[in-house]
N, C-alpha and C. Protein backbone atom coordinates (compact mmCIF):
# COMPACT_ATOMS: atom_id res chain seq x y z
N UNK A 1 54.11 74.79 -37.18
CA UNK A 1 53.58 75.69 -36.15
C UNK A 1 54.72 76.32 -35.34
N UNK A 2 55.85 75.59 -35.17
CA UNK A 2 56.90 75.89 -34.13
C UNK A 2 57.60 76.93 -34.90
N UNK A 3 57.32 76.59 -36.51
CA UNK A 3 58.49 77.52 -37.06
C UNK A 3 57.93 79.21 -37.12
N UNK A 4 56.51 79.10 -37.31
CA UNK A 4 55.77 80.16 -37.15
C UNK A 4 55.76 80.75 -36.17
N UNK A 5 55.97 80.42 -34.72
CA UNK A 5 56.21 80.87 -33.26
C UNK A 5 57.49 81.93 -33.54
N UNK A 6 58.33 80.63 -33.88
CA UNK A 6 59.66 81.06 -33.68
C UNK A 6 60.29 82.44 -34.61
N UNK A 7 59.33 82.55 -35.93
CA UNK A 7 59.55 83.45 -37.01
C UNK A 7 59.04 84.75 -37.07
N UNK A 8 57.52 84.46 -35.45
CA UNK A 8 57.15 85.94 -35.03
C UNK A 8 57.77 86.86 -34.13
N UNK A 9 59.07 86.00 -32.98
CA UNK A 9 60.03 86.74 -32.33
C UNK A 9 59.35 86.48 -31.17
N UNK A 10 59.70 87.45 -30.12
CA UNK A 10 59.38 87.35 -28.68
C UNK A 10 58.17 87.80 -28.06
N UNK A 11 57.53 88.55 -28.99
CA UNK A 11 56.52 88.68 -28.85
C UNK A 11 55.22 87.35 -28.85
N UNK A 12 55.65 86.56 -29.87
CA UNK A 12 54.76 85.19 -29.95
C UNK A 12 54.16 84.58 -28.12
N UNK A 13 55.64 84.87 -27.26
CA UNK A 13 55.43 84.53 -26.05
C UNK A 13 54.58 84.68 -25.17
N UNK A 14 54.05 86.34 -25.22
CA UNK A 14 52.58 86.50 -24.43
C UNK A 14 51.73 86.54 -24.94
N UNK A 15 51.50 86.36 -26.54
CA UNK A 15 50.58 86.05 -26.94
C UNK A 15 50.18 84.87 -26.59
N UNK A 16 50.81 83.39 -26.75
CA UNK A 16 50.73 82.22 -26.38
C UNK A 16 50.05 82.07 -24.82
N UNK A 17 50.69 82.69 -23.95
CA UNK A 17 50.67 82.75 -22.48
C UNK A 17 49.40 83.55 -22.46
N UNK A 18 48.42 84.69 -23.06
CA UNK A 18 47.11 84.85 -23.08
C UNK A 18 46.48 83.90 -23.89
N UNK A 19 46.65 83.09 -24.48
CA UNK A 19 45.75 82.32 -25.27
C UNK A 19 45.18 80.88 -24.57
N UNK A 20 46.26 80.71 -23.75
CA UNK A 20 46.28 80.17 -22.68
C UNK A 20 46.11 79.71 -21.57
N UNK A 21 45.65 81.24 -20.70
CA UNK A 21 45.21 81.55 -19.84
C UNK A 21 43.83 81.77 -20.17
N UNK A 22 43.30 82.31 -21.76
CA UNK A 22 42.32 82.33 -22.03
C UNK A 22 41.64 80.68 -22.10
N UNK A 23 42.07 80.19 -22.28
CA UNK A 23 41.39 79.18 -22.66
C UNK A 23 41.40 78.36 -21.64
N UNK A 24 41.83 78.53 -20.24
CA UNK A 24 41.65 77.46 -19.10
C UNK A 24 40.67 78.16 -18.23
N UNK A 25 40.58 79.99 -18.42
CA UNK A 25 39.06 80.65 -17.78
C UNK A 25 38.03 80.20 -18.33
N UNK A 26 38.03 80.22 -20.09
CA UNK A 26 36.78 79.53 -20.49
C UNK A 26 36.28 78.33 -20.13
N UNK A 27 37.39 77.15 -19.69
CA UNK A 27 36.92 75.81 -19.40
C UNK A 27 36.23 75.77 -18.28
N UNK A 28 37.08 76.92 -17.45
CA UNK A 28 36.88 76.58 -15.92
C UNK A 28 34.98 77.24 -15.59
N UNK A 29 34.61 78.69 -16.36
CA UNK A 29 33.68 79.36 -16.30
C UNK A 29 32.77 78.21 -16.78
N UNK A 30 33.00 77.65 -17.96
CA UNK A 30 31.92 76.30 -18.12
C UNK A 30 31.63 75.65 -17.62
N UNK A 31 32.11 75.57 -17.20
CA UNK A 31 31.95 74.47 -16.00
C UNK A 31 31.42 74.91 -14.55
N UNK A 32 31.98 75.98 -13.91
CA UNK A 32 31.08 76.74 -13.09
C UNK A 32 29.83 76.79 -13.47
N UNK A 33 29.66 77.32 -14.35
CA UNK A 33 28.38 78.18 -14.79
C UNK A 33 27.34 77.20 -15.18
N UNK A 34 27.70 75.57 -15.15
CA UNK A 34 26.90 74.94 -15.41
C UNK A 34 25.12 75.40 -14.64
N UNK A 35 24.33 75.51 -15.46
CA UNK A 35 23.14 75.75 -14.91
C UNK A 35 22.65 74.76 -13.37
N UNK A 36 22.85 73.37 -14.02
CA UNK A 36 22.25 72.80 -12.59
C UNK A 36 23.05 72.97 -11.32
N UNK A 37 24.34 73.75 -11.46
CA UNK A 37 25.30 73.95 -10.34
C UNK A 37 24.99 74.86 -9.84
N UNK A 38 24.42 75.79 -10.70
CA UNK A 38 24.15 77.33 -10.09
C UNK A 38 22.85 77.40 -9.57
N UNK A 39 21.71 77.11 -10.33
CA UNK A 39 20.38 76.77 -10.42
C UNK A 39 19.90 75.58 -10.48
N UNK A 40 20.26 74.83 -9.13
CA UNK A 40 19.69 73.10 -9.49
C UNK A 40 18.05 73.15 -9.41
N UNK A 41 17.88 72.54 -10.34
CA UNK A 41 16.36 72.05 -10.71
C UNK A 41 15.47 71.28 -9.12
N UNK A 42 14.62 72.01 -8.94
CA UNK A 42 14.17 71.03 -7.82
C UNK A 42 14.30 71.86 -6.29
N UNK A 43 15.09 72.73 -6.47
CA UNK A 43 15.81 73.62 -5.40
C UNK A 43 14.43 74.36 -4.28
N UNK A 44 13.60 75.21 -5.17
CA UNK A 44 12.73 75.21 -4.30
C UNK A 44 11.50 74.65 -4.08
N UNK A 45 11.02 73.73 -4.94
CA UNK A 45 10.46 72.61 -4.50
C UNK A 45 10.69 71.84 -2.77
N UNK A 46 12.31 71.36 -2.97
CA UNK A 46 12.75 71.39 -1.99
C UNK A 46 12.50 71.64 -0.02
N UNK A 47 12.94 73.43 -0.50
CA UNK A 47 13.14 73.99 0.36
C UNK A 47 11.55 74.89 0.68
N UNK A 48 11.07 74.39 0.23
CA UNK A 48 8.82 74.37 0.23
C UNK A 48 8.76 73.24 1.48
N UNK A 49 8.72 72.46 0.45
CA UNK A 49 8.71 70.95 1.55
C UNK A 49 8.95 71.28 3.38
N UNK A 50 10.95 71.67 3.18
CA UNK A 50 11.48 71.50 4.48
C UNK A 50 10.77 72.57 5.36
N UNK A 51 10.29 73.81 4.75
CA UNK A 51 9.27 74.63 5.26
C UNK A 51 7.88 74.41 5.48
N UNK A 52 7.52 73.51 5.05
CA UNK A 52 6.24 73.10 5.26
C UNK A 52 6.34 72.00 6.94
N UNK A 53 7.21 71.51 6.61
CA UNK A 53 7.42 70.90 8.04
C UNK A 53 8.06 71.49 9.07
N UNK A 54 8.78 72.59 8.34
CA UNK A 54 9.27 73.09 9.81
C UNK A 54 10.89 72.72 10.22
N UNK A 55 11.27 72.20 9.23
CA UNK A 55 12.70 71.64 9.44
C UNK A 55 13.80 72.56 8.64
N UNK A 56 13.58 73.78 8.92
CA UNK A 56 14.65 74.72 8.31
C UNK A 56 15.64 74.73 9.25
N UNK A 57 16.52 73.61 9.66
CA UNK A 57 17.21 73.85 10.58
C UNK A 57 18.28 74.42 10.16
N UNK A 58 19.28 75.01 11.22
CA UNK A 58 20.40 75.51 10.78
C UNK A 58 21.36 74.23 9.95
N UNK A 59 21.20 73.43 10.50
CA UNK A 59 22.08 71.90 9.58
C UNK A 59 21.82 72.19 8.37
N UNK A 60 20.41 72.34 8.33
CA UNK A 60 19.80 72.28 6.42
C UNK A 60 20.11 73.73 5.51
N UNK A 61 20.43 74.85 6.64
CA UNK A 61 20.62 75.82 6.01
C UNK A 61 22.40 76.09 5.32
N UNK A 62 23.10 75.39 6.59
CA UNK A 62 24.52 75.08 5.79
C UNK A 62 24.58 74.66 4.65
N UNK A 63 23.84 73.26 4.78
CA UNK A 63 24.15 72.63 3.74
C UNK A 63 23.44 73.14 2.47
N UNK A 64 22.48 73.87 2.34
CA UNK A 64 21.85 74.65 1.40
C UNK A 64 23.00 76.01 1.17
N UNK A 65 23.33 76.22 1.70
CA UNK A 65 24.65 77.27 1.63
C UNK A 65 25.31 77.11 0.85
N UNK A 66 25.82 75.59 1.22
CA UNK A 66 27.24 74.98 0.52
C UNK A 66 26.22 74.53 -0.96
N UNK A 67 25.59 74.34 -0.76
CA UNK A 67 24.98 73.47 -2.49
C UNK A 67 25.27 74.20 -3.59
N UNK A 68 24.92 75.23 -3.36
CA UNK A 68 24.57 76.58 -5.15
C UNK A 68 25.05 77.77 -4.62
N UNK A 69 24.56 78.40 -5.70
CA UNK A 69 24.33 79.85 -5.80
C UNK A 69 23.08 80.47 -5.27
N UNK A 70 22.49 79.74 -5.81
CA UNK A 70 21.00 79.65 -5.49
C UNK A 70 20.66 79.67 -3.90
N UNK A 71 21.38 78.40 -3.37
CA UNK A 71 21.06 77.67 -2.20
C UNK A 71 21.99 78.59 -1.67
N UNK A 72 22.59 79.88 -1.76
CA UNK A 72 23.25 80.81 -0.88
C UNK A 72 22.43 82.08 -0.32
N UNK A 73 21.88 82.16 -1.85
CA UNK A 73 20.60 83.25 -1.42
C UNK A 73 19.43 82.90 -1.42
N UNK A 74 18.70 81.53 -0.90
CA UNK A 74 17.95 80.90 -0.43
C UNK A 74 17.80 81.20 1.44
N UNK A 75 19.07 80.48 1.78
CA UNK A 75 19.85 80.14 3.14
C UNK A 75 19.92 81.64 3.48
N UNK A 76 20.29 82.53 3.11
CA UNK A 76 20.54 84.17 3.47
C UNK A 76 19.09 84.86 3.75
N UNK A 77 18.17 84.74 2.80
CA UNK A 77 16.46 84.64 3.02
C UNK A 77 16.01 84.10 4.36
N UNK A 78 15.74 83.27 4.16
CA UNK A 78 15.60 81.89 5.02
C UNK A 78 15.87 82.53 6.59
N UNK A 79 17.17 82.79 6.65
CA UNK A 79 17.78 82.89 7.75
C UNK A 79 17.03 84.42 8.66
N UNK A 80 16.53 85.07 7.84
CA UNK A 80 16.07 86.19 8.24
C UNK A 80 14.58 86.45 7.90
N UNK A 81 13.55 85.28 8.20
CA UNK A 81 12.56 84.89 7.59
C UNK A 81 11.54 85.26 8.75
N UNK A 82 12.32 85.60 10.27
CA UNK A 82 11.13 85.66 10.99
C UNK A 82 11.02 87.75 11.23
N UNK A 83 12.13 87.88 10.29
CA UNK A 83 12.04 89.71 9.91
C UNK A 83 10.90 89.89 9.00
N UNK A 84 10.23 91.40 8.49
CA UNK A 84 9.70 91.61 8.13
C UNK A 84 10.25 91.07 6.40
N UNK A 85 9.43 91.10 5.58
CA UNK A 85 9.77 90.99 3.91
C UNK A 85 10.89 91.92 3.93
N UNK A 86 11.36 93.48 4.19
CA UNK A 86 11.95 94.08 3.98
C UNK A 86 13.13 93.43 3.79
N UNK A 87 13.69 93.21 5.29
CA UNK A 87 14.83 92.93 5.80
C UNK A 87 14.84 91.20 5.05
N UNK A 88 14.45 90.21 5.02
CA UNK A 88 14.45 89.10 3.90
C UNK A 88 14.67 89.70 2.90
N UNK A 89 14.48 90.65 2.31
CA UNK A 89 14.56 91.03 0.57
C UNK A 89 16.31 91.73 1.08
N UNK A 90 16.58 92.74 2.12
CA UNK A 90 17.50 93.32 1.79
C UNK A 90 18.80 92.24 1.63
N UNK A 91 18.54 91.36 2.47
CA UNK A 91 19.60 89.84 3.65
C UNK A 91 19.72 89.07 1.77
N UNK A 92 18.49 88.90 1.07
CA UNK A 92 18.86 88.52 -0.33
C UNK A 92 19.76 88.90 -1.64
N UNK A 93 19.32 90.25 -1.13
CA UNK A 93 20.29 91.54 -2.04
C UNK A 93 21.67 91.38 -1.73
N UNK A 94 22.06 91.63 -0.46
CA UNK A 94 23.07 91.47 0.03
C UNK A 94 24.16 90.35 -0.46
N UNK A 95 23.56 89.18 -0.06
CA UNK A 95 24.02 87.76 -0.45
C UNK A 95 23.91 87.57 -1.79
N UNK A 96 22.59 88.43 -2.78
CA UNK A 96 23.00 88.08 -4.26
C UNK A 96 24.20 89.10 -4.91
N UNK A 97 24.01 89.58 -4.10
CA UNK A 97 25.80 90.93 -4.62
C UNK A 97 26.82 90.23 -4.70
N UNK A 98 27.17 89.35 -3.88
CA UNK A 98 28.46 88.63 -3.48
C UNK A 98 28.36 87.31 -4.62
N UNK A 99 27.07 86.74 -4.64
CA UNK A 99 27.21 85.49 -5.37
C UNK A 99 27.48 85.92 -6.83
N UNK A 100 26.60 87.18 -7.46
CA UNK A 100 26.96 87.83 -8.85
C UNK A 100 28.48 88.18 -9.14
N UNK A 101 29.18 88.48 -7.83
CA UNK A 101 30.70 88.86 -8.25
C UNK A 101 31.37 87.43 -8.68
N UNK A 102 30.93 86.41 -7.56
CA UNK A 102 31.62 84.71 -7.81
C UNK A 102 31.31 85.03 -9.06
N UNK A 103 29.86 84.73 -9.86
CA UNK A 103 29.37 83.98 -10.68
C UNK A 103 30.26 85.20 -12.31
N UNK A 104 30.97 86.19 -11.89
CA UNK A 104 31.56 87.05 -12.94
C UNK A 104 33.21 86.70 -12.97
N UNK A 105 33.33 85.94 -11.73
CA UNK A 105 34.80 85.77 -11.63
C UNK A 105 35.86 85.57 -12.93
N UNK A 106 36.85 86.06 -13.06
CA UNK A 106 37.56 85.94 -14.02
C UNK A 106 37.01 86.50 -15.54
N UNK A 107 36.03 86.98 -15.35
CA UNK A 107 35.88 87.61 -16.84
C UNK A 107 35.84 88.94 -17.09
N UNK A 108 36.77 89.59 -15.72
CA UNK A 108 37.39 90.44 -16.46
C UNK A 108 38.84 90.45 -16.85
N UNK A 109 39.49 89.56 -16.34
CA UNK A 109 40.68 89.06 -16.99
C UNK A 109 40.39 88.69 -18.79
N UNK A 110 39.68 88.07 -19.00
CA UNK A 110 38.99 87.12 -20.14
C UNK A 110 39.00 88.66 -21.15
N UNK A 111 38.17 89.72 -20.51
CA UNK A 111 37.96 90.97 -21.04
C UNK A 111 39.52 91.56 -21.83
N UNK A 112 40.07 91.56 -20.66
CA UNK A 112 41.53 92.48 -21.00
C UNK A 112 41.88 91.38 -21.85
N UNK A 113 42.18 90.49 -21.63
CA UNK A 113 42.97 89.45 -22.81
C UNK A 113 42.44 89.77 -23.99
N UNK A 114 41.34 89.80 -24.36
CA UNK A 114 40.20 90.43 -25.46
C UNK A 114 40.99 91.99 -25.98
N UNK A 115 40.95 92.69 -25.08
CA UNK A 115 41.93 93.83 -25.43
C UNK A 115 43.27 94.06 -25.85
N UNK A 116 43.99 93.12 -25.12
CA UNK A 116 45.60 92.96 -24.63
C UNK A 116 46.39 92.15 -26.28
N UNK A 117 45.61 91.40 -26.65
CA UNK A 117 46.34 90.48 -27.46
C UNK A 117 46.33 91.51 -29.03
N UNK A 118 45.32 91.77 -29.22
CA UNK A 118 45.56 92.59 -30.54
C UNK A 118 46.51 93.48 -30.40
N UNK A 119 46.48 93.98 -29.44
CA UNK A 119 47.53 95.48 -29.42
C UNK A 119 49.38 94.65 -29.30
N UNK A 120 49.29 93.63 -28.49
CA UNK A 120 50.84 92.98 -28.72
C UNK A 120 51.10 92.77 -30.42
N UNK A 121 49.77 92.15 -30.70
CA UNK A 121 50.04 91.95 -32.58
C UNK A 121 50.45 93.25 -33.21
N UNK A 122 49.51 94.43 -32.88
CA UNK A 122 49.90 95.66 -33.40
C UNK A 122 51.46 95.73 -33.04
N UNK A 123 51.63 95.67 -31.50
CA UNK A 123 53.18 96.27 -31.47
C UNK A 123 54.10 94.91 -32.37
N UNK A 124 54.10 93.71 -32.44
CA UNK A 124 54.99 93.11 -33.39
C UNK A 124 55.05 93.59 -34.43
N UNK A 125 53.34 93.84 -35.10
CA UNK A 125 53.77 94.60 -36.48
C UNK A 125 54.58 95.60 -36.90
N UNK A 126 54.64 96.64 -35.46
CA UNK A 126 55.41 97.46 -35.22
C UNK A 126 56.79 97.41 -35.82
N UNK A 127 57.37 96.38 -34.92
CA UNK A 127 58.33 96.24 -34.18
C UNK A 127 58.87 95.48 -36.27
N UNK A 128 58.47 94.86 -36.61
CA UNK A 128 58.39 93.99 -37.78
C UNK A 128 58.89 95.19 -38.81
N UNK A 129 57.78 96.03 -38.75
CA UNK A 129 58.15 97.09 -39.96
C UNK A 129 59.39 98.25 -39.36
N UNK A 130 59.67 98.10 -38.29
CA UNK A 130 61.20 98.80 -38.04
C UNK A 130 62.29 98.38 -38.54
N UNK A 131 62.09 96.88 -38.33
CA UNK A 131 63.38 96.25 -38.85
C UNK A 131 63.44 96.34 -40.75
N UNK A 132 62.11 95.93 -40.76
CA UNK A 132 61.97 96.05 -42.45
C UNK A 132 63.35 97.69 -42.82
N UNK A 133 62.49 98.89 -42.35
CA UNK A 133 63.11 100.09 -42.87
C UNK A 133 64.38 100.01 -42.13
N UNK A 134 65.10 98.99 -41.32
CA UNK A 134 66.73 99.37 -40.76
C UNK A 134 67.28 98.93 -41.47
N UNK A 135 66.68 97.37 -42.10
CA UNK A 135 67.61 96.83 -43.61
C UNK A 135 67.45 97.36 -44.42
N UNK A 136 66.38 98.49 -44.60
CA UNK A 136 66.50 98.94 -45.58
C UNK A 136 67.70 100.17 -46.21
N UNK A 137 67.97 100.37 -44.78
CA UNK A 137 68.99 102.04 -44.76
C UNK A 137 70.35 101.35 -44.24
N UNK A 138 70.67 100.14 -43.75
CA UNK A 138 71.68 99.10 -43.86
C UNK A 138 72.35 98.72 -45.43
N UNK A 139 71.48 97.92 -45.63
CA UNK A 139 71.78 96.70 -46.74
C UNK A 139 70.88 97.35 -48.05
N UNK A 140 69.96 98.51 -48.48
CA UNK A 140 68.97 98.37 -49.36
C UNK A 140 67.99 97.75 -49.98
N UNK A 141 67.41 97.98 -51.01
CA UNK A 141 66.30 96.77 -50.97
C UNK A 141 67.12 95.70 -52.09
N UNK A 142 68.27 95.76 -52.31
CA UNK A 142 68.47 94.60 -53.32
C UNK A 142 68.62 93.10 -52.40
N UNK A 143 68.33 92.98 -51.35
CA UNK A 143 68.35 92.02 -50.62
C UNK A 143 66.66 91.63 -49.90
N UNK A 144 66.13 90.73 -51.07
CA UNK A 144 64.75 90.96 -50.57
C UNK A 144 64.28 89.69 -49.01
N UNK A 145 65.05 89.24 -48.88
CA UNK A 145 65.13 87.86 -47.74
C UNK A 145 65.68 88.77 -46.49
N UNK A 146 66.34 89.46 -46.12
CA UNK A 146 66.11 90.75 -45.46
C UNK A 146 64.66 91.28 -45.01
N UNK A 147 64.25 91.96 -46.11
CA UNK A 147 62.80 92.44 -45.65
C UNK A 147 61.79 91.90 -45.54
N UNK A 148 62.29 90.45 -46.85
CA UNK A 148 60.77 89.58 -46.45
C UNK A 148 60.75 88.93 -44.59
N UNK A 149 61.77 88.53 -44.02
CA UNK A 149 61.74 88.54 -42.60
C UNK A 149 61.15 89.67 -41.29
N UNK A 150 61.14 90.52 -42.12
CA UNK A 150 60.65 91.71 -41.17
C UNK A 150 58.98 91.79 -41.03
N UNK A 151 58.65 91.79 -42.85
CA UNK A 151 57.40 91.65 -42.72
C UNK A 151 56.85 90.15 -42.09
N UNK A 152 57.07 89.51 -42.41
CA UNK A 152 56.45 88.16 -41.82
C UNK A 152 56.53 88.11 -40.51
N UNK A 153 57.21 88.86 -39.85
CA UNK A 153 57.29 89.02 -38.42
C UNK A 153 55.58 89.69 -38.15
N UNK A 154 56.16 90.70 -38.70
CA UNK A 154 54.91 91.75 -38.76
C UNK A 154 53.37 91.20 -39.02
N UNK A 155 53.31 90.08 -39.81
CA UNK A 155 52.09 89.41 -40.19
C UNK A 155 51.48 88.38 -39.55
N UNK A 156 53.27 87.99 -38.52
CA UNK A 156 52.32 86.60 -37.81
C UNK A 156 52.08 87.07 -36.53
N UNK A 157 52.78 88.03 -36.13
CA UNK A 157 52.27 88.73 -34.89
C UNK A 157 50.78 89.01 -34.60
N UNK A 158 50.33 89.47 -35.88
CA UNK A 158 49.35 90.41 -35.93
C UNK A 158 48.02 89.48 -36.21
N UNK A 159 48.62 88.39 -36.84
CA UNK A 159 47.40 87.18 -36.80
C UNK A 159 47.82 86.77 -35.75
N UNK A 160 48.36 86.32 -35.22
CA UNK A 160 48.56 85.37 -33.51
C UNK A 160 47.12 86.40 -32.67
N UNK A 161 47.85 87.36 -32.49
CA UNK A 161 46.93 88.77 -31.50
C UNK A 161 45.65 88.62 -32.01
N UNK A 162 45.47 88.72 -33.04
CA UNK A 162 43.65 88.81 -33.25
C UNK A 162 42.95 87.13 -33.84
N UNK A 163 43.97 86.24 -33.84
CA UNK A 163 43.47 84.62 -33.75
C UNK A 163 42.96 84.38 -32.12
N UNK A 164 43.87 85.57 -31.20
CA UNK A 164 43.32 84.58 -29.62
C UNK A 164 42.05 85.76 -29.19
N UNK A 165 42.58 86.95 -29.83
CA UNK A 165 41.04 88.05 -29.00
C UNK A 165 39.98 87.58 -30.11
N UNK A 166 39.74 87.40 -31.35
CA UNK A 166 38.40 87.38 -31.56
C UNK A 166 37.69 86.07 -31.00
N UNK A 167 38.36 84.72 -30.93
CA UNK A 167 37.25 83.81 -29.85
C UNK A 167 37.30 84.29 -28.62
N UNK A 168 38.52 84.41 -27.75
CA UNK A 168 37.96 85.02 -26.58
C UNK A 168 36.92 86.22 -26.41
N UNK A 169 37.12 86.97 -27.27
CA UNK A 169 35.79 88.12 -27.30
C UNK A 169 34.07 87.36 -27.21
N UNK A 170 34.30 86.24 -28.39
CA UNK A 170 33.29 85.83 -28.87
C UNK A 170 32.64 84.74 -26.79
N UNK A 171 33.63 84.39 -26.56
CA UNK A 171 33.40 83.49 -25.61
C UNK A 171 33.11 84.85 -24.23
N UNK A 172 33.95 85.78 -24.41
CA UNK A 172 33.56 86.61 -22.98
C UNK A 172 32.31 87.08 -22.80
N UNK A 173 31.91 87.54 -24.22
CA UNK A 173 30.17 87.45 -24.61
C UNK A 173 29.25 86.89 -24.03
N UNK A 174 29.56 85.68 -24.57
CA UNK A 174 29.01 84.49 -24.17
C UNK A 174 28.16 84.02 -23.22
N UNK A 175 29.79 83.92 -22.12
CA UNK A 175 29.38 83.67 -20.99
C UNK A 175 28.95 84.83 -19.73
N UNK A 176 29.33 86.46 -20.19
CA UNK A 176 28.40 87.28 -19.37
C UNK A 176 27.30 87.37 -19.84
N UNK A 177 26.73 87.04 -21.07
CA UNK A 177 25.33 87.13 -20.90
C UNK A 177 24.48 85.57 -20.34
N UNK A 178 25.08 84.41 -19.95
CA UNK A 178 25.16 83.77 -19.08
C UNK A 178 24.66 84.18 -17.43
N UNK A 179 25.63 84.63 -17.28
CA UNK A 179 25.39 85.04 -15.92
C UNK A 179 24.83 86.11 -15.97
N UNK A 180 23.96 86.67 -17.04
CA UNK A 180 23.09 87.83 -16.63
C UNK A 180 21.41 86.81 -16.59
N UNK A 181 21.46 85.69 -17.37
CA UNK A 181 20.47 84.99 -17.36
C UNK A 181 19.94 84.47 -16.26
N UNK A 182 21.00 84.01 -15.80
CA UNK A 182 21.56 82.99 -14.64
C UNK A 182 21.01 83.91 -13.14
N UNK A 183 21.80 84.94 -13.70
CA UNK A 183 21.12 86.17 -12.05
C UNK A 183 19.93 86.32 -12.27
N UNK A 184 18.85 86.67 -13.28
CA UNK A 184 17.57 86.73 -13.30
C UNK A 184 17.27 85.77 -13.19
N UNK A 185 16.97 84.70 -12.98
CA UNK A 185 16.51 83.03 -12.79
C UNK A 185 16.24 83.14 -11.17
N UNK A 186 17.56 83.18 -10.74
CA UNK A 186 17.73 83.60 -9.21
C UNK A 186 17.26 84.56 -8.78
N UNK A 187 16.95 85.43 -9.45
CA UNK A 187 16.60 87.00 -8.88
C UNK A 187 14.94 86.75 -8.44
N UNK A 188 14.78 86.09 -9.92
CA UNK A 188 12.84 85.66 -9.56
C UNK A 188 12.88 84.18 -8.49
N UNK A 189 13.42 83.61 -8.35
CA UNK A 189 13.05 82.53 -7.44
C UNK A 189 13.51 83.07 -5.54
N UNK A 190 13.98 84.15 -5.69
CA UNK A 190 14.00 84.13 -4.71
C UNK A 190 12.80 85.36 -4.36
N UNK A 191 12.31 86.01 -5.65
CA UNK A 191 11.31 86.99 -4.94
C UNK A 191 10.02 85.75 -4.49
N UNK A 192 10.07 84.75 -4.99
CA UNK A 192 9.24 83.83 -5.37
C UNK A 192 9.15 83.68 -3.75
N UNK A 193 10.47 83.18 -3.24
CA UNK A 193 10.51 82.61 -1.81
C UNK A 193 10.39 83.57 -0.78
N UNK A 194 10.50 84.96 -0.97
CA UNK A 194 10.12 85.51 0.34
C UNK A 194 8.68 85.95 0.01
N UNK A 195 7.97 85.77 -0.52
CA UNK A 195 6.05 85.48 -1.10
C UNK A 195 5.78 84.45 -0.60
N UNK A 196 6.27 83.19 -0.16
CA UNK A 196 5.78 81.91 -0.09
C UNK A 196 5.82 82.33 1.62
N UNK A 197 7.09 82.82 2.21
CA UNK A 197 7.67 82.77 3.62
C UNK A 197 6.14 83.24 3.95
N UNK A 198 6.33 84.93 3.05
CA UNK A 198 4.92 85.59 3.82
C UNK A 198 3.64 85.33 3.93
N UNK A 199 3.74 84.43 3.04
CA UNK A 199 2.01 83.86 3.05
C UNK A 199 1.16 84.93 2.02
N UNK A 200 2.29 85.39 0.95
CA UNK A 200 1.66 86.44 -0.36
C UNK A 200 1.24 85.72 -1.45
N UNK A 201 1.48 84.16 -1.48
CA UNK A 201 1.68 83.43 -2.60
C UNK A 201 1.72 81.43 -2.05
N UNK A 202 1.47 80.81 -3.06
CA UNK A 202 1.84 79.28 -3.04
C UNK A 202 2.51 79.09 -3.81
N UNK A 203 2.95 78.06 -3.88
CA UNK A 203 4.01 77.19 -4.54
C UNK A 203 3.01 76.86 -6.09
């Protein structure tokens, strides 16, 4: 493997260093994006209950803050619950704008890496078949260990670049249609909760 690094030139370097970086956004987005982190089960069940008694205190609304994603644009609702539906729906919008940017974080980095790495492979290949034609107008082709170095430059570049963008592609996929799931889940539980506030609906 080392000799293959070493046989694609300097370019191998940011390829490595996106493959890299790719692969500690994917861990990290997994892990975010875990459903019960974003959307814990039970959530408005919950926050039914603490409304039914009357204990929406500000204590409970922090800490519903701090819990989720969910429990951000719950608490943002909530908080503006003795306004008309309007202003609850807008106070939701608002607060789900901000939580959709968290919940996208880093994938547009994830994106460009998706972009970025093939085109470094292209330019090694580049860079690979220059040298090929300088030995060639140097030394000629009776020296084939010469050119076979140029191309192999050219070949491992170009697999390195499209070995790290096609899983990261496959994974950036992935996980934005994730968080497009993830925002509609939320999107309906919270129309859910300013229906319950108004007395349009039950649990």
């Amino acid at each position: 493997m080392f000799e293959l690094i070493r046989a694609g030139g300097w370019l191998m370097l940011p390829i490595l260093l996106c493959s890299v970086l790719a692969l500690a956004i994917i861990l990290e987005r997994f892990w975010t994006l875990r459903r019960g982190n974003v959307v814990p089960p039970g959530l408005m069940n919950d926050v039914y209950s603490q409304y039914q008694r009357g204990a929406l205190t500000p204590e409970y609304l922090a800490d519903l803050r701090r819990g989720s994603a969910l429990g951000r644009i719950f608490a943002a609702g909530i908080s503006n619950r003795q306004h008309s539906r309007e202003v609850m729906k807008e106070s939701i919008e608002d607060e789900g704008r901000q939580v959709v940017n968290d919940l996208e974080r880093y994938l547009n980095t994830l994106g460009m890496i998706t972009s970025v790495t093939p085109l470094l492979g292209l330019l090694g290949t580049v860079i690979g078949m220059i040298e090929v034609f300088t030995a060639i107008v140097s030394a000629g082709v009776g020296n084939p260990g010469v050119l076979a170095g140029g191309i192999s430059k050219a070949l491992i570049t170009t697999a390195a670049g499209l070995s790290v963008a096609i899983p990261t592609l496959v994974f950036h996929r992935y996980l934005g249609g994730k968080v497009g799931r993830l925002v509609l889940e939320m999107e309906k539980q919270a129309i859910k909760l300013v229906e319950i506030i108004h007395g349009e609906r039950s649990l």
